[in-house]
N, C-alpha and C. Protein backbone atom coordinates (compact mmCIF):
# COMPACT_ATOMS: atom_id res chain seq x y z
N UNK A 1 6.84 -29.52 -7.89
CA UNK A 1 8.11 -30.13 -8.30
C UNK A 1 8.49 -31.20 -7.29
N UNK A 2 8.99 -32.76 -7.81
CA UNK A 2 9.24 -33.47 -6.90
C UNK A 2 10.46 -33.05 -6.10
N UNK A 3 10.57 -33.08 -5.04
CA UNK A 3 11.43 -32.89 -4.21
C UNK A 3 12.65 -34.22 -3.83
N UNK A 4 13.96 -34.14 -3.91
CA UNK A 4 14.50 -35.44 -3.43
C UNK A 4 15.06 -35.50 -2.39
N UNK A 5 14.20 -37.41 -1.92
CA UNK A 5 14.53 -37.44 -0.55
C UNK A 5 16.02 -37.43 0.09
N UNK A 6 16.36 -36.71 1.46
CA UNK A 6 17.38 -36.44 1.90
C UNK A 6 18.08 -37.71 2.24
N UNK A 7 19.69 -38.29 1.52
CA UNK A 7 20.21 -39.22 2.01
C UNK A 7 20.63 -39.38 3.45
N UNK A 8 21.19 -39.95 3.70
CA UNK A 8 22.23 -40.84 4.75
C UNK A 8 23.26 -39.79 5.29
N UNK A 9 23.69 -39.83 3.94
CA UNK A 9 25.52 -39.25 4.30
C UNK A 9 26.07 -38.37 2.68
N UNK A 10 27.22 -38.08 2.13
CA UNK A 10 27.48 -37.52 0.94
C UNK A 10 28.78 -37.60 1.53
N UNK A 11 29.28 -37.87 -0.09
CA UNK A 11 30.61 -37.57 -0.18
C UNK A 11 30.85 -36.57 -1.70
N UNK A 12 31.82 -35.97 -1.84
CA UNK A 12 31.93 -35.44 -2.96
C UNK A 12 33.14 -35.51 -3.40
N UNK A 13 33.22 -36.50 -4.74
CA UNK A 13 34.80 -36.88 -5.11
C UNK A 13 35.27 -35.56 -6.56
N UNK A 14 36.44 -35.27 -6.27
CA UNK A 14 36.45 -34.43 -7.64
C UNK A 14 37.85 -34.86 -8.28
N UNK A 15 37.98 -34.68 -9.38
CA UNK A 15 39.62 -35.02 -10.46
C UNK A 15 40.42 -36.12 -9.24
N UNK A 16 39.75 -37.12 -8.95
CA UNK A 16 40.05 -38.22 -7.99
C UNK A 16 40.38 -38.15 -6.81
N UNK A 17 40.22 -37.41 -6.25
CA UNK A 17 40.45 -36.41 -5.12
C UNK A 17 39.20 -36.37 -3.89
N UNK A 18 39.38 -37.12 -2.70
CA UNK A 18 37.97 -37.14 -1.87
C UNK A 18 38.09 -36.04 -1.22
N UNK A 19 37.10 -34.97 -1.25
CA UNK A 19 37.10 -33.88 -0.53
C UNK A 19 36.82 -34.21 0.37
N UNK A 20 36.64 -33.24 1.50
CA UNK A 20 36.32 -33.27 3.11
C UNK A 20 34.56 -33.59 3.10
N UNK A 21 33.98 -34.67 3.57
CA UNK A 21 32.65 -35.15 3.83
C UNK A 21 31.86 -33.94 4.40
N UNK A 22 30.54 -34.11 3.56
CA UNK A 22 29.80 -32.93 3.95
C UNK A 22 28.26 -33.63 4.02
N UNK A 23 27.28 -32.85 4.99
CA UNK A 23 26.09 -34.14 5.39
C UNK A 23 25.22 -33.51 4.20
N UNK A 24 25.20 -34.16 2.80
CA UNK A 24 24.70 -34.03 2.01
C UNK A 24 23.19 -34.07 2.24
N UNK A 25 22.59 -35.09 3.30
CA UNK A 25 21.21 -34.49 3.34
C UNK A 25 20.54 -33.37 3.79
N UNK A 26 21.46 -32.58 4.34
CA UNK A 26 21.54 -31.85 5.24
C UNK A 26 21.35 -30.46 4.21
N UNK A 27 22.13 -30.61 3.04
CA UNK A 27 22.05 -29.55 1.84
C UNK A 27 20.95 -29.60 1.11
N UNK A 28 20.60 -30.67 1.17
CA UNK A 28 19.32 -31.03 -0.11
C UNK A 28 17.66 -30.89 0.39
N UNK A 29 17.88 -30.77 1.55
CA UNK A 29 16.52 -30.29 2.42
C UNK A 29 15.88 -29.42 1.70
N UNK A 30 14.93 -29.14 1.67
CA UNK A 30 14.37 -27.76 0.86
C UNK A 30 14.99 -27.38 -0.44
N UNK A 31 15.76 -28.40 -1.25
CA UNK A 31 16.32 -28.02 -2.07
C UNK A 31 15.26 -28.67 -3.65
N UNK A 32 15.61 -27.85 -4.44
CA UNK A 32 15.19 -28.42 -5.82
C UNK A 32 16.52 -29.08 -6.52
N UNK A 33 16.25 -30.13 -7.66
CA UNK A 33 16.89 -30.48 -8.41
C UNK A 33 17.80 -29.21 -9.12
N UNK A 34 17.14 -28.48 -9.72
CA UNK A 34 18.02 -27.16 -10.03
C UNK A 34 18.87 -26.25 -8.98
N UNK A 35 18.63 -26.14 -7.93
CA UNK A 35 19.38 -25.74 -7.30
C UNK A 35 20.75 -26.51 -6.86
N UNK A 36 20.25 -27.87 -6.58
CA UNK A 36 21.65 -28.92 -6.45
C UNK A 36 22.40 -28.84 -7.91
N UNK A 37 21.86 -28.50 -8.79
CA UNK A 37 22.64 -27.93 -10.33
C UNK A 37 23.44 -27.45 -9.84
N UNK A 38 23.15 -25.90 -9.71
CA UNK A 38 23.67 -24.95 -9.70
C UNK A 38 24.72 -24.56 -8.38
N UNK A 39 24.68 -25.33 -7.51
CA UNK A 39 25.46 -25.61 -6.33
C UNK A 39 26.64 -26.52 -7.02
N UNK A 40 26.36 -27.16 -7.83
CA UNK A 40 27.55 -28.27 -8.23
C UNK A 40 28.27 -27.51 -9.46
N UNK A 41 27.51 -26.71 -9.97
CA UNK A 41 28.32 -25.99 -11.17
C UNK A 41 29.32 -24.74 -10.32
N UNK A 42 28.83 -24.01 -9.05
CA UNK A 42 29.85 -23.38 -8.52
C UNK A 42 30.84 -23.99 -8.11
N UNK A 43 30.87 -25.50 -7.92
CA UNK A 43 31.74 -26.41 -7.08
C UNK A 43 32.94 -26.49 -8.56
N UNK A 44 31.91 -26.76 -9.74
CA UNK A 44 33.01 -27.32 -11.00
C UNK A 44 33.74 -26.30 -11.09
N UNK A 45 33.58 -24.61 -10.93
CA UNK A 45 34.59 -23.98 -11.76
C UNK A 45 35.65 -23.74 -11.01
N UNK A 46 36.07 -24.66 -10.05
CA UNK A 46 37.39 -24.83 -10.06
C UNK A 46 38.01 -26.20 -11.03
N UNK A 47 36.98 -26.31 -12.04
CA UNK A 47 37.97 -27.84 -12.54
C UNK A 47 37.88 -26.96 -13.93
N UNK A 48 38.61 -27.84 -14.90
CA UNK A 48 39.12 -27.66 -16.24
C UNK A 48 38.33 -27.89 -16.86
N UNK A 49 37.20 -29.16 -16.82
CA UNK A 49 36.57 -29.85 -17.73
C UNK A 49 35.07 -29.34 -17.80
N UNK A 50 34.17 -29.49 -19.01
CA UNK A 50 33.07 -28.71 -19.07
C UNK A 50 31.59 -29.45 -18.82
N UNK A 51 32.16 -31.49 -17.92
CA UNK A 51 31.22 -32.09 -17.80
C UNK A 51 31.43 -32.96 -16.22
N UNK A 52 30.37 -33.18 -16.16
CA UNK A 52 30.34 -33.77 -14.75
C UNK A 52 29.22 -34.31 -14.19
N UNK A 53 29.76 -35.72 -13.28
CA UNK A 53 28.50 -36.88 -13.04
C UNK A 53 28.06 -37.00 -12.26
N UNK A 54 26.94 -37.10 -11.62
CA UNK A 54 25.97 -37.41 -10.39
C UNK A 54 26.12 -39.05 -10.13
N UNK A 55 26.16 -39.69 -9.06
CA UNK A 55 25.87 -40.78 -8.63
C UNK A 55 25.07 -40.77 -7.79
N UNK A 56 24.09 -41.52 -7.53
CA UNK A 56 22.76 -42.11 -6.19
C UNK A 56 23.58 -43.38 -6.02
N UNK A 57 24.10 -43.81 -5.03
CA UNK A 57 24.21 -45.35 -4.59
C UNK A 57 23.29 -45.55 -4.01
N UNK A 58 23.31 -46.60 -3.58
CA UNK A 58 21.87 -47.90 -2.97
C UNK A 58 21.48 -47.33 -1.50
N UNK A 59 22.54 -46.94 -0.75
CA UNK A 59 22.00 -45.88 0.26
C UNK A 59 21.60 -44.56 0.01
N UNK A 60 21.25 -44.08 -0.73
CA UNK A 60 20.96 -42.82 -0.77
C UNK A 60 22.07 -41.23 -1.36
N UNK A 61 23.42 -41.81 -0.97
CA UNK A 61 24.44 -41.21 -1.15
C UNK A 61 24.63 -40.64 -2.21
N UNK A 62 24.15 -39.37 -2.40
CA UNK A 62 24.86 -39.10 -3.68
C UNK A 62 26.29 -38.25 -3.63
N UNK A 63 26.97 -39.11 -5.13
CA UNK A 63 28.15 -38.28 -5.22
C UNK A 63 28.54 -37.33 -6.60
N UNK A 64 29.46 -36.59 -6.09
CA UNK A 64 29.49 -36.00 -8.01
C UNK A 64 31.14 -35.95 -8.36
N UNK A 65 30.85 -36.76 -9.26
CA UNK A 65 32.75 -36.51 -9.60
C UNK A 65 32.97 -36.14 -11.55
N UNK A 66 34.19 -35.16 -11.87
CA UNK A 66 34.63 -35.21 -13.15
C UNK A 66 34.55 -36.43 -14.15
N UNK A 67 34.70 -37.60 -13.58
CA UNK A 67 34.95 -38.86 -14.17
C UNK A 67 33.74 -39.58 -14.39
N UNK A 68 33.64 -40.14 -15.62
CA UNK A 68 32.17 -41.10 -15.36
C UNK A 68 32.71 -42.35 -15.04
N UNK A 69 31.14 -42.54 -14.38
CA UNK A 69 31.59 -43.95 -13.32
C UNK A 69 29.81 -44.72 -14.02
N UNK A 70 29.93 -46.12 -13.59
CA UNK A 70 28.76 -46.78 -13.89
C UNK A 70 27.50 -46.62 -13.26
N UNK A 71 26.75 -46.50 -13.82
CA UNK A 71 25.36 -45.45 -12.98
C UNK A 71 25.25 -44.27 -12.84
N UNK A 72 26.64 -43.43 -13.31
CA UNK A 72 26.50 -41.79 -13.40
C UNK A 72 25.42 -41.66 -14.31
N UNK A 73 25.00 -40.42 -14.00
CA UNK A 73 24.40 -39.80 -14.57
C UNK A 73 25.10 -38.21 -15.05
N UNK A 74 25.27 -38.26 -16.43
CA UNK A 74 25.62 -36.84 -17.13
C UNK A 74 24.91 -35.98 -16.79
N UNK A 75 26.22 -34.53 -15.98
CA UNK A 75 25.78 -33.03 -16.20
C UNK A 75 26.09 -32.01 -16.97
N UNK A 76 25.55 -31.44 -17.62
CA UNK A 76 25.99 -30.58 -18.45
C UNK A 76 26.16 -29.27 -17.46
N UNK A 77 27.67 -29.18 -17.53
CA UNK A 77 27.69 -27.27 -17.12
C UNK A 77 28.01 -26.64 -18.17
N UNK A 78 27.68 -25.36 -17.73
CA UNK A 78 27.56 -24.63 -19.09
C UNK A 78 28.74 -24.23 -18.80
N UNK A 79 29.62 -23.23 -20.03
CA UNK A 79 30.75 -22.74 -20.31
C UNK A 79 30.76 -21.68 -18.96
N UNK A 80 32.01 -21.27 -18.71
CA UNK A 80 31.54 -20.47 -18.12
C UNK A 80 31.65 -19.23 -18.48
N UNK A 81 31.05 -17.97 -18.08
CA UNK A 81 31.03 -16.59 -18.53
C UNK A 81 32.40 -15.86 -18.40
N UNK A 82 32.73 -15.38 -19.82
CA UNK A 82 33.90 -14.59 -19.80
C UNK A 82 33.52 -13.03 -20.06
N UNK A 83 34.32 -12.01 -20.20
CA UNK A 83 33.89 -10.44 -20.66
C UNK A 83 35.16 -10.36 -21.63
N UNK A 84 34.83 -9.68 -22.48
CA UNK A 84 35.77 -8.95 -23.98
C UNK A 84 35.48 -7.79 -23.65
N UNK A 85 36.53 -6.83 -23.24
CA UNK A 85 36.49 -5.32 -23.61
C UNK A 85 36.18 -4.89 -24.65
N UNK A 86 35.61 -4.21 -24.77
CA UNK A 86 35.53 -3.53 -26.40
C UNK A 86 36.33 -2.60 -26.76
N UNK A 87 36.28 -2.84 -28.55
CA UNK A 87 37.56 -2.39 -28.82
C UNK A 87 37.43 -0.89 -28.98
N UNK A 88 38.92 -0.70 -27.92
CA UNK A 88 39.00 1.07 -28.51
C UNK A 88 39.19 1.80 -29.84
N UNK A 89 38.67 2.64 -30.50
CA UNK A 89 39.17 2.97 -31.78
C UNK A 89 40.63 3.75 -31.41
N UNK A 90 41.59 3.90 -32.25
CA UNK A 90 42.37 4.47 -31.94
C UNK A 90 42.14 6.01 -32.35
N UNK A 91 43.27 6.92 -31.36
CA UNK A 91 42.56 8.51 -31.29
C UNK A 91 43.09 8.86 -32.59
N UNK A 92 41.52 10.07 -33.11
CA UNK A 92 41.71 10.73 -33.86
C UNK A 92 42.73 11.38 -33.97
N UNK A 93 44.06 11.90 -35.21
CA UNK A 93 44.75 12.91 -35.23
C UNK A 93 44.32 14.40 -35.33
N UNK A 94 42.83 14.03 -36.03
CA UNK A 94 42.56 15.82 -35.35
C UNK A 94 42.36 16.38 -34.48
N UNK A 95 42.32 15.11 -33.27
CA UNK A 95 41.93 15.58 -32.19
C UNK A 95 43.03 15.82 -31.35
N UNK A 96 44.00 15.63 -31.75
CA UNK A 96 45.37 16.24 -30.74
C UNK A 96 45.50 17.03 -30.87
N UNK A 97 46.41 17.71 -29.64
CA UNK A 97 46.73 19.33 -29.76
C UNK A 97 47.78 18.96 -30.91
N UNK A 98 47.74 20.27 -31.80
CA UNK A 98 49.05 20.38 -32.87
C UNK A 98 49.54 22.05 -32.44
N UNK A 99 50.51 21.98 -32.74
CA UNK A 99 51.52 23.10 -32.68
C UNK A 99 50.70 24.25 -33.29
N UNK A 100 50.67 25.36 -32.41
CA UNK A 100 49.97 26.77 -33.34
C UNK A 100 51.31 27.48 -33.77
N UNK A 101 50.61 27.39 -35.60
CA UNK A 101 51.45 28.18 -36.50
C UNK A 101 51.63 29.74 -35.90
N UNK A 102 52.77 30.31 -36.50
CA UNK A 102 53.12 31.45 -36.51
C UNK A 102 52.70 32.54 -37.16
N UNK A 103 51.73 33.32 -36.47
CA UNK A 103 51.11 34.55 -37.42
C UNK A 103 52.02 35.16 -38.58
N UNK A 104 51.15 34.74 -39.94
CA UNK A 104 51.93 35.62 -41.19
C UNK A 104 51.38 36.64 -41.76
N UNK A 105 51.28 37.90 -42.28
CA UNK A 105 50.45 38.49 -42.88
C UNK A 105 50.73 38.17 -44.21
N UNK A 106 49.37 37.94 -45.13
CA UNK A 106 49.93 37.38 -46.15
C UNK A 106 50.14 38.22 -47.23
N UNK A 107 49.24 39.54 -47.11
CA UNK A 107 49.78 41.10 -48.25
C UNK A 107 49.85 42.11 -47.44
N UNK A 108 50.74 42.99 -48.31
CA UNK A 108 50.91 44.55 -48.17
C UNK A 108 51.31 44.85 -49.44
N UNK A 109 50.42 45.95 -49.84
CA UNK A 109 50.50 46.66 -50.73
C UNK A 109 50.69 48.25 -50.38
N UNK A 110 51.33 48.92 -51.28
CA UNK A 110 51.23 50.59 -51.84
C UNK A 110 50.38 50.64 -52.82
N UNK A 111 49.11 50.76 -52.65
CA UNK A 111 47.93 51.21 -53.53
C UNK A 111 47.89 52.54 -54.07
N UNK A 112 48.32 53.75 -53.49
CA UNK A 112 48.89 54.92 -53.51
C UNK A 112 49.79 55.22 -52.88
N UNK A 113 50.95 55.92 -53.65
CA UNK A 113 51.01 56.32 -55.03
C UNK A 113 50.92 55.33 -55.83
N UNK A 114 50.85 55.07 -57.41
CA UNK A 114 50.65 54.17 -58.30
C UNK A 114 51.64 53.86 -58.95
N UNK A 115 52.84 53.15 -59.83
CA UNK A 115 53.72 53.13 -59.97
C UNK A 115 53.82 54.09 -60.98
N UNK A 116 55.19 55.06 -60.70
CA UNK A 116 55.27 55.81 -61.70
C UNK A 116 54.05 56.89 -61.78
N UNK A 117 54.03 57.25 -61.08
CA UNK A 117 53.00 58.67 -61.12
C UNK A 117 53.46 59.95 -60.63
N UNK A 118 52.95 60.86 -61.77
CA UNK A 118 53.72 62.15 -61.77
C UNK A 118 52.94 62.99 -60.56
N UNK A 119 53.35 63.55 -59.34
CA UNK A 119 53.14 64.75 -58.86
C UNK A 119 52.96 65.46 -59.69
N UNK A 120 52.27 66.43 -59.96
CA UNK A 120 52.47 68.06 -60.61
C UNK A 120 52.07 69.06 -60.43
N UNK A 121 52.72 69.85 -60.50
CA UNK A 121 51.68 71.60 -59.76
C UNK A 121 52.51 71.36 -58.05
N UNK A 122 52.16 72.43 -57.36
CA UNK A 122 52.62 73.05 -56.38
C UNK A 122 52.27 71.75 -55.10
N UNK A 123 52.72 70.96 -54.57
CA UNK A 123 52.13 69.99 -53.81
C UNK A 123 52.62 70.39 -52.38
N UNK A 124 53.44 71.21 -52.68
CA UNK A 124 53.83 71.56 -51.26
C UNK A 124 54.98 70.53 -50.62
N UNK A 125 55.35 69.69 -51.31
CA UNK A 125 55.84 68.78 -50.77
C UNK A 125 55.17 67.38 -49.74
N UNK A 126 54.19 67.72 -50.14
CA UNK A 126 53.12 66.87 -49.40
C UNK A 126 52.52 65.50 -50.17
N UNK A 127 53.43 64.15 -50.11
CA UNK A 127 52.55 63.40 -50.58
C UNK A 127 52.16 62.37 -49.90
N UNK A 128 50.02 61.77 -50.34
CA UNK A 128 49.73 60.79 -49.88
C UNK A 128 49.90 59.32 -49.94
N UNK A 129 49.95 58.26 -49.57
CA UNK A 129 50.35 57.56 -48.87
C UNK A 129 49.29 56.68 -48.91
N UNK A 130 48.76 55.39 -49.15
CA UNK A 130 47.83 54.64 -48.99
C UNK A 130 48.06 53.57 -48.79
N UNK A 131 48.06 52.40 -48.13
CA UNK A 131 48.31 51.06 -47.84
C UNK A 131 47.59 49.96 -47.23
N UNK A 132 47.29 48.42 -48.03
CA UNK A 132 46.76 47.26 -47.94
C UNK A 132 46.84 46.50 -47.18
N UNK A 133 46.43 45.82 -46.47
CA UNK A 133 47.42 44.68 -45.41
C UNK A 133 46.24 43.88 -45.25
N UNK A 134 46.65 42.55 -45.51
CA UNK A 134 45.95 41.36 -45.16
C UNK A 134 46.69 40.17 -44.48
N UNK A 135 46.17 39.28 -43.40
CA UNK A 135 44.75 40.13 -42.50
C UNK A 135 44.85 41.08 -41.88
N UNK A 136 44.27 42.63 -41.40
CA UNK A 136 44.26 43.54 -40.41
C UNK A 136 45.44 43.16 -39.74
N UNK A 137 45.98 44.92 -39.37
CA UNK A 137 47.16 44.49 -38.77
C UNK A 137 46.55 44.07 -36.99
N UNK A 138 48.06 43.48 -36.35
CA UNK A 138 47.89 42.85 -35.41
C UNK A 138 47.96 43.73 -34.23
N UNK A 139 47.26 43.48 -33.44
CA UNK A 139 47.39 44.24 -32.36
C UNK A 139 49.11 44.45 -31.62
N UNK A 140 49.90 45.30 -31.39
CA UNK A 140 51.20 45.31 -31.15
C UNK A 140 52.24 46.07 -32.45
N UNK A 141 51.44 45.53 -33.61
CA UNK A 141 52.55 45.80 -34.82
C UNK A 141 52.29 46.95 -34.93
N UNK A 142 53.34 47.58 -36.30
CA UNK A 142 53.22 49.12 -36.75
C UNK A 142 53.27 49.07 -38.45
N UNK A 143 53.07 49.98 -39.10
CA UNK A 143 53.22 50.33 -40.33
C UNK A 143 53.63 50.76 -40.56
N UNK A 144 55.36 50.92 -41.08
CA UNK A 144 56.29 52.04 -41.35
C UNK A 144 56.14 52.32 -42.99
N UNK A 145 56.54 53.30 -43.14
CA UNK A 145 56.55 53.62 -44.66
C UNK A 145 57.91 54.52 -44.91
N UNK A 146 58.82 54.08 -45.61
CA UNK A 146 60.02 53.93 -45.89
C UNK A 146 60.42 55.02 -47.24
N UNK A 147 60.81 56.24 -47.11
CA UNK A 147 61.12 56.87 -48.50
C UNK A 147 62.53 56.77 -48.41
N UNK A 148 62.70 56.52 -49.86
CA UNK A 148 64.34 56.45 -50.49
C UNK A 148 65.26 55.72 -49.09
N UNK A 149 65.10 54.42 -48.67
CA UNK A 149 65.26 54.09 -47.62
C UNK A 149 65.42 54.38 -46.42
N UNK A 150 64.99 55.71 -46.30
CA UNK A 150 64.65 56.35 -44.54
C UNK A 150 63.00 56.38 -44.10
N UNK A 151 62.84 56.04 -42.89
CA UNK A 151 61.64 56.13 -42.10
C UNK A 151 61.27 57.38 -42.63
N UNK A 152 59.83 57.36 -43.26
CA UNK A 152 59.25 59.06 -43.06
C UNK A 152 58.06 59.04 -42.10
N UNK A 153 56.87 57.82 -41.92
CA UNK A 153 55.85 57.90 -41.07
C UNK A 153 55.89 56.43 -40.43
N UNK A 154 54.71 56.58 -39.71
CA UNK A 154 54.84 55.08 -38.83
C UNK A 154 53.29 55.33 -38.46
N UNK A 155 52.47 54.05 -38.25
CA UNK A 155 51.36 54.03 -37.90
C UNK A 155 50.80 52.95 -37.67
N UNK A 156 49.39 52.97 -37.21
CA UNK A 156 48.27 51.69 -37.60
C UNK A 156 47.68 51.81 -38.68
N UNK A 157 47.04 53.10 -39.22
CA UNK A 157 46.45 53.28 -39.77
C UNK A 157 46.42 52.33 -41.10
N UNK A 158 46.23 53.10 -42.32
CA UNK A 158 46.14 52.20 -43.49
C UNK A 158 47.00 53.96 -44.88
N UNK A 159 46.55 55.24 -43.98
CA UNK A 159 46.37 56.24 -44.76
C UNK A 159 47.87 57.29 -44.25
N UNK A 160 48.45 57.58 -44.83
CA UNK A 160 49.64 58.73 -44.62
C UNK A 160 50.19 59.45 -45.47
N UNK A 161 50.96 60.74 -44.97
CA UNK A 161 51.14 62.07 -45.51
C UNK A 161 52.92 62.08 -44.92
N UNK A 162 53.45 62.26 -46.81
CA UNK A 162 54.68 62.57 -46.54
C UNK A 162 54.76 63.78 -46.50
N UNK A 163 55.90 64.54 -45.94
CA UNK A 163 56.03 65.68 -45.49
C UNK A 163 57.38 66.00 -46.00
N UNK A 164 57.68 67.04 -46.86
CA UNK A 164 58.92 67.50 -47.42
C UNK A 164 59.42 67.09 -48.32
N UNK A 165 59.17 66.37 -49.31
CA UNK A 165 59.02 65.61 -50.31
C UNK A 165 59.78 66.51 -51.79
N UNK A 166 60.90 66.39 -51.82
CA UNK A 166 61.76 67.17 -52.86
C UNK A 166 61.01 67.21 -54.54
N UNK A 167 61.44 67.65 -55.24
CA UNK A 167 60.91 67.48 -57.09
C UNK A 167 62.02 66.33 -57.02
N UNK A 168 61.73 65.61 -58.03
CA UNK A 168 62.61 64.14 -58.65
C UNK A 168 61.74 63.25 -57.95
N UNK A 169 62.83 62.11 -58.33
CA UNK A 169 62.27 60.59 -58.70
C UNK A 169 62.54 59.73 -56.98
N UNK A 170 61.21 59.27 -56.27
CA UNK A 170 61.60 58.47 -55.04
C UNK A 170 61.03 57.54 -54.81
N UNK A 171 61.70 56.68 -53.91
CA UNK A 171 61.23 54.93 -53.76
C UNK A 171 60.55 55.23 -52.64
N UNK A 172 59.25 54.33 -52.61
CA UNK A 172 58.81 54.21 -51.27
C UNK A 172 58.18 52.71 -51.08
N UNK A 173 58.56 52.37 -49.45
CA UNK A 173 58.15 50.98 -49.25
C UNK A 173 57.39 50.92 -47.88
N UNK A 174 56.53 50.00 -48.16
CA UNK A 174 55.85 49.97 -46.87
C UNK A 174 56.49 48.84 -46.12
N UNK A 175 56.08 48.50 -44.56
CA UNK A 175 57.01 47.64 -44.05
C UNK A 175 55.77 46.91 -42.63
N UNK A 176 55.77 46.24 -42.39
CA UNK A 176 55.20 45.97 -41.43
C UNK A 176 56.36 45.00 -39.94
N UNK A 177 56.30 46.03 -38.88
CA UNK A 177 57.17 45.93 -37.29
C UNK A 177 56.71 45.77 -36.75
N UNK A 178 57.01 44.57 -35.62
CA UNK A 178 56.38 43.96 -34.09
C UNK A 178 56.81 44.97 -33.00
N UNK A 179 56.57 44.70 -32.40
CA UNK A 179 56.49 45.66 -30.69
C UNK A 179 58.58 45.56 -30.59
N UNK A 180 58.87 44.82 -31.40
CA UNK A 180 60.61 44.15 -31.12
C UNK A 180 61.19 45.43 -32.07
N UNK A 181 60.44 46.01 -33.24
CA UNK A 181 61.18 46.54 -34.38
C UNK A 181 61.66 45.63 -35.31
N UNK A 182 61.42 44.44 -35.32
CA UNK A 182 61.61 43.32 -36.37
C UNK A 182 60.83 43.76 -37.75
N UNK A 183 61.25 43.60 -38.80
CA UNK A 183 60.35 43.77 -39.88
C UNK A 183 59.59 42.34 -40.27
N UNK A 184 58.13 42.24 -40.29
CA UNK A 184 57.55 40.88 -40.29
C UNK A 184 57.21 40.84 -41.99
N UNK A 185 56.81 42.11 -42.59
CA UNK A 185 56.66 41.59 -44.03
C UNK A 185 56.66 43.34 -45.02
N UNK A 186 57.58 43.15 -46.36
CA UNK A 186 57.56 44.43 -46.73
C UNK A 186 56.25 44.37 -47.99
N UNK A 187 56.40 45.64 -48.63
CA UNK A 187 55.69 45.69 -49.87
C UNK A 187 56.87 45.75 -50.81
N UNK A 188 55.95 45.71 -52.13
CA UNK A 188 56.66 45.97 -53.26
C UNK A 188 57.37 47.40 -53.83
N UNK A 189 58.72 47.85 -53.63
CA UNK A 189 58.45 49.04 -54.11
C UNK A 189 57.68 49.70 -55.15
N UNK A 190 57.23 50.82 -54.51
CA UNK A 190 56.51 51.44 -55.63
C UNK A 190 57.69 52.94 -55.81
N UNK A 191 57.89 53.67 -57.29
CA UNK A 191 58.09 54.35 -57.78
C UNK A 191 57.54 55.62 -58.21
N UNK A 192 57.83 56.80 -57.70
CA UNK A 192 56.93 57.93 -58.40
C UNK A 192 57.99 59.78 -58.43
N UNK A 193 56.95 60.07 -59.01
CA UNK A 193 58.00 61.72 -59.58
C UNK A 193 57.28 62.34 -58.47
N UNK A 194 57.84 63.79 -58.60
CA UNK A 194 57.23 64.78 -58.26
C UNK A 194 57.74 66.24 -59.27
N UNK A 195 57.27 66.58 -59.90
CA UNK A 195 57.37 67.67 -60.73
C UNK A 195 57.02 69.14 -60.15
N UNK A 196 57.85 69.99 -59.85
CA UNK A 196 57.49 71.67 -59.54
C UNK A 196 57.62 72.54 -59.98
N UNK A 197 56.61 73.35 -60.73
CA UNK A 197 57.34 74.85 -61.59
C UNK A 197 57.96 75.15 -60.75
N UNK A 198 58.98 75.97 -61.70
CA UNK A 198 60.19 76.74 -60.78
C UNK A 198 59.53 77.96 -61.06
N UNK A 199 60.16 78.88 -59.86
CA UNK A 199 59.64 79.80 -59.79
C UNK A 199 60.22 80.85 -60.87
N UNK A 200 61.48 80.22 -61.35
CA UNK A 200 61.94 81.28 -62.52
C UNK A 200 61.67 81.03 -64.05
N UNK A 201 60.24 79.58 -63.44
CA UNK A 201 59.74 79.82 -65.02
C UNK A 201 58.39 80.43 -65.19
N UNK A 202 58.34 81.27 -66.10
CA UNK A 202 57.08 81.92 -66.33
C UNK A 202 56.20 81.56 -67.51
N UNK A 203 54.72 81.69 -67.14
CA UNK A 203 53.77 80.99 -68.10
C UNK A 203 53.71 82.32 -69.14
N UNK A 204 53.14 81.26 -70.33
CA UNK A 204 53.02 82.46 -71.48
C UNK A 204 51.70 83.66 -71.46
């Protein structure tokens, strides 16, 4: 690559403006044409404009200024390099915390007794008791079961035995209670008899 010979002296004029003299041959020693580029393009990006001229005068002098002058020679600098962030998507809503709902159970049933079902014969006063709950009860709660509106049992279970249970007609409800005694959800009443020979009736 030809190499160019080192001037005299340098000046470097910019947006009309004589900067402070610098011994331009002194830079260009060992230098390539591309490198005096690229030395003058770090010099441009302090200017506005995206072109800029070389001069050689008759001594050797070269200068470089924004402005064309007669005998410049056109430089092209390139734009210079900018960065664009990229765009954030905005956050998912499923991905936020949302509020945790409030445990509901959503059934309870009296599966036994059946509505309207007769006890009969000697039961002792003893009747069973069967009950549904969806989902599983919760750890803490209870299962009360409610005859003719008084407490008769209480449990986890699902299965219970009333105890003392008169002849005639009684309501029973199941109920589901937190650790508070709050009632969180009832059943439907269910309805049923209980029928007892008396002892002062005699078979034929």
């Amino acid at each position: 690559m030809k190499r160019e010979a080192p001037p005299k002296g340098g000046v470097l004029v910019w947006g009309g403006t004589v900067l402070p003299s610098i011994k331009v041959a002194t830079m260009l020693i060992g230098m390539s044409r591309t490198l005096l580029v690229l030395l003058f393009v770090s010099v441009a990006a302090f200017g506005a404009e995206d072109k800029a001229y070389r001069i050689t005068l008759p001594d050797g002098t070269v200068e470089f200024s924004d402005k064309p002058q007669a005998g410049a020679k056109e430089i092209k600098v390139p734009p210079a390099q900018t960065y664009q962030a990229p765009h954030l998507a905005p956050l998912d809503a499923s991905t936020q915390k949302r509020p945790v709902s409030p445990f509901v159970y959503d059934a309870l049933a009296i599966t036994s007794p059946a509505p309207d079902q007769t006890f009969r014969g000697d039961t002792g006063g003893n009747i069973p008791v069967q009950v549904t709950i969806e989902p599983g009860l919760r750890s803490g709660d209870t299962l009360v079961i409610r005859l003719d509106g008084k407490t008769a049992a209480s449990g986890s279970g699902g299965v219970f035995t009333l105890h003392g249970v008169a002849r005639g007609t009684h309501v029973v409800v199941a109920e589901v209670h937190d650790a508070s005694d709050n009632t969180l959800k009832s059943s439907v009443p269910v309805t049923f008899h209980v029928f007892q020979h008396s002892k002062l009736f005699k078979k034929p």
